[in-house]
C-alpha atoms as a PDB file:
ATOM      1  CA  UNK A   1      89.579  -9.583 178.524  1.00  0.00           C
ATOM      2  CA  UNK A   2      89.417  -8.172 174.895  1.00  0.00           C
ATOM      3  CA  UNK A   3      92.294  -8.502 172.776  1.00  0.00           C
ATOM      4  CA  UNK A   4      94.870  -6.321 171.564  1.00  0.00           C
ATOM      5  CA  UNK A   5      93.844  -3.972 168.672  1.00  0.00           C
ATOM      6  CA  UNK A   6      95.274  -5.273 165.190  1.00  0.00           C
ATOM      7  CA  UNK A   7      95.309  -9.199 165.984  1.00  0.00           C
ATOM      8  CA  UNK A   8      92.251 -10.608 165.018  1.00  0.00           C
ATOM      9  CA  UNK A   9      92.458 -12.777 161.927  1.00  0.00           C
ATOM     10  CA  UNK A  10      95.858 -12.617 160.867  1.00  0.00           C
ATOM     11  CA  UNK A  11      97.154 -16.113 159.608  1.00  0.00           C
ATOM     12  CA  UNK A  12      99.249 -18.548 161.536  1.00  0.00           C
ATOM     13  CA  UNK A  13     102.938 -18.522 160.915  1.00  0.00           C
ATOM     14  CA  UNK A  14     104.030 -21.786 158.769  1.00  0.00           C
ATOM     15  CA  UNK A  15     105.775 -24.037 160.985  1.00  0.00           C
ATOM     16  CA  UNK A  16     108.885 -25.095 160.452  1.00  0.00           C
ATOM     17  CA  UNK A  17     109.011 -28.929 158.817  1.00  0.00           C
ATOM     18  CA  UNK A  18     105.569 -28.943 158.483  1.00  0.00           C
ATOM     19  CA  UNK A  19     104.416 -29.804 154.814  1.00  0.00           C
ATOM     20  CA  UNK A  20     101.944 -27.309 153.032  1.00  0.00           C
ATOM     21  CA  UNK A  21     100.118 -28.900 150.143  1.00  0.00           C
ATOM     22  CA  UNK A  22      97.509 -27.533 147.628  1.00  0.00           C
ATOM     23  CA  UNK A  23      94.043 -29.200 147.473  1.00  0.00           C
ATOM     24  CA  UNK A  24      94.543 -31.079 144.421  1.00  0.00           C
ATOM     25  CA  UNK A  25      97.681 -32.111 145.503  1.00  0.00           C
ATOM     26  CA  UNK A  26      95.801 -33.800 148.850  1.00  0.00           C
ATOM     27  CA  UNK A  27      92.901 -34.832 146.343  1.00  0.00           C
ATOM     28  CA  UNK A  28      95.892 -36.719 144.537  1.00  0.00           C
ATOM     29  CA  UNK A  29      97.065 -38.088 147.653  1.00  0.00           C
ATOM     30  CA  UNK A  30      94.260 -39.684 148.844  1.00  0.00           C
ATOM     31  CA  UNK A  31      92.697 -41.304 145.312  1.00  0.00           C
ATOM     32  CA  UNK A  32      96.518 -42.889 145.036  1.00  0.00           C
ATOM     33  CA  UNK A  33      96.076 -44.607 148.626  1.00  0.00           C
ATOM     34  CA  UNK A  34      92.737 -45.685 147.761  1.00  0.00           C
ATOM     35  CA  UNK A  35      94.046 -47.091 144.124  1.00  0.00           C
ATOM     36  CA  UNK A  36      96.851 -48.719 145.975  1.00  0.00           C
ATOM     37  CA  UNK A  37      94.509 -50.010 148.738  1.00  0.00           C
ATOM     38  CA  UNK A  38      92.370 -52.157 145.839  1.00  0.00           C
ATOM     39  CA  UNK A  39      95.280 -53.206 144.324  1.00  0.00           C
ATOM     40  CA  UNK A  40      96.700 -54.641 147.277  1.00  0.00           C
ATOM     41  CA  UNK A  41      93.428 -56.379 148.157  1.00  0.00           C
ATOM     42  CA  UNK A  42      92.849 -57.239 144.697  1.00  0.00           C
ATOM     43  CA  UNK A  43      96.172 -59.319 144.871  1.00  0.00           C
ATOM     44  CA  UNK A  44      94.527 -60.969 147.663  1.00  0.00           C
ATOM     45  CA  UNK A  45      92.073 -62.563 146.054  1.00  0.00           C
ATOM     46  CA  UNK A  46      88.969 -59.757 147.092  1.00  0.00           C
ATOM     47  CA  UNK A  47      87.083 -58.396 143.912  1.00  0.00           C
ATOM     48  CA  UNK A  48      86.444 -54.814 144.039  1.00  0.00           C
ATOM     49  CA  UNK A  49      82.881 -55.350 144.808  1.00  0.00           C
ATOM     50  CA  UNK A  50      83.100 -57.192 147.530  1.00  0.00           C
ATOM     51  CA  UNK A  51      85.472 -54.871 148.812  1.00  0.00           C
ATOM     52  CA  UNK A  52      82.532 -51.927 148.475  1.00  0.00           C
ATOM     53  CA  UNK A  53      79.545 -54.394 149.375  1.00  0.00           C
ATOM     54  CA  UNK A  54      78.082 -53.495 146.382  1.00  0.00           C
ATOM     55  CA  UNK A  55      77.186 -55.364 143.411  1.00  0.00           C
ATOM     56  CA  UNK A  56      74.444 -56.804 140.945  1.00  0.00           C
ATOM     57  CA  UNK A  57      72.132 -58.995 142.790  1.00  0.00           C
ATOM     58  CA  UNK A  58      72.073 -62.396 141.249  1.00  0.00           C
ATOM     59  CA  UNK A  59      68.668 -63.264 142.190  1.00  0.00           C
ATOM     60  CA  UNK A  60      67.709 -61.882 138.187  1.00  0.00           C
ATOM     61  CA  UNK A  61      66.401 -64.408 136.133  1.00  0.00           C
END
């Protein structure tokens, strides 16, 4: 069954409550997480790197 004529691609009506944010307003959002993510593990005692698995190897020399 087709649809109706007139209702193909029209947006979705904003839901009530629901929050509506702008990309670089969910690009802020997520890089303060991750900031406050290393801090908290940095307080732990974990160093960034290890946290990433990435490092300099120390077999140099």
């Amino acid at each position: 069954m087709s649809r109706p004529k007139g209702t193909k691609n029209k947006p979705k009506p904003a839901t009530d409550g629901a929050f509506e944010y702008t990309l670089e307003q969910r690009m802020k959002m997520v890089a303060d997480l991750i900031v406050e993510k290393i801090i908290e593990d940095q307080s732990f005692g974990s160093k960034i790197v290890d946290i990433l698995g990435i490092g300099v190897s120390n077999d140099a020399g």
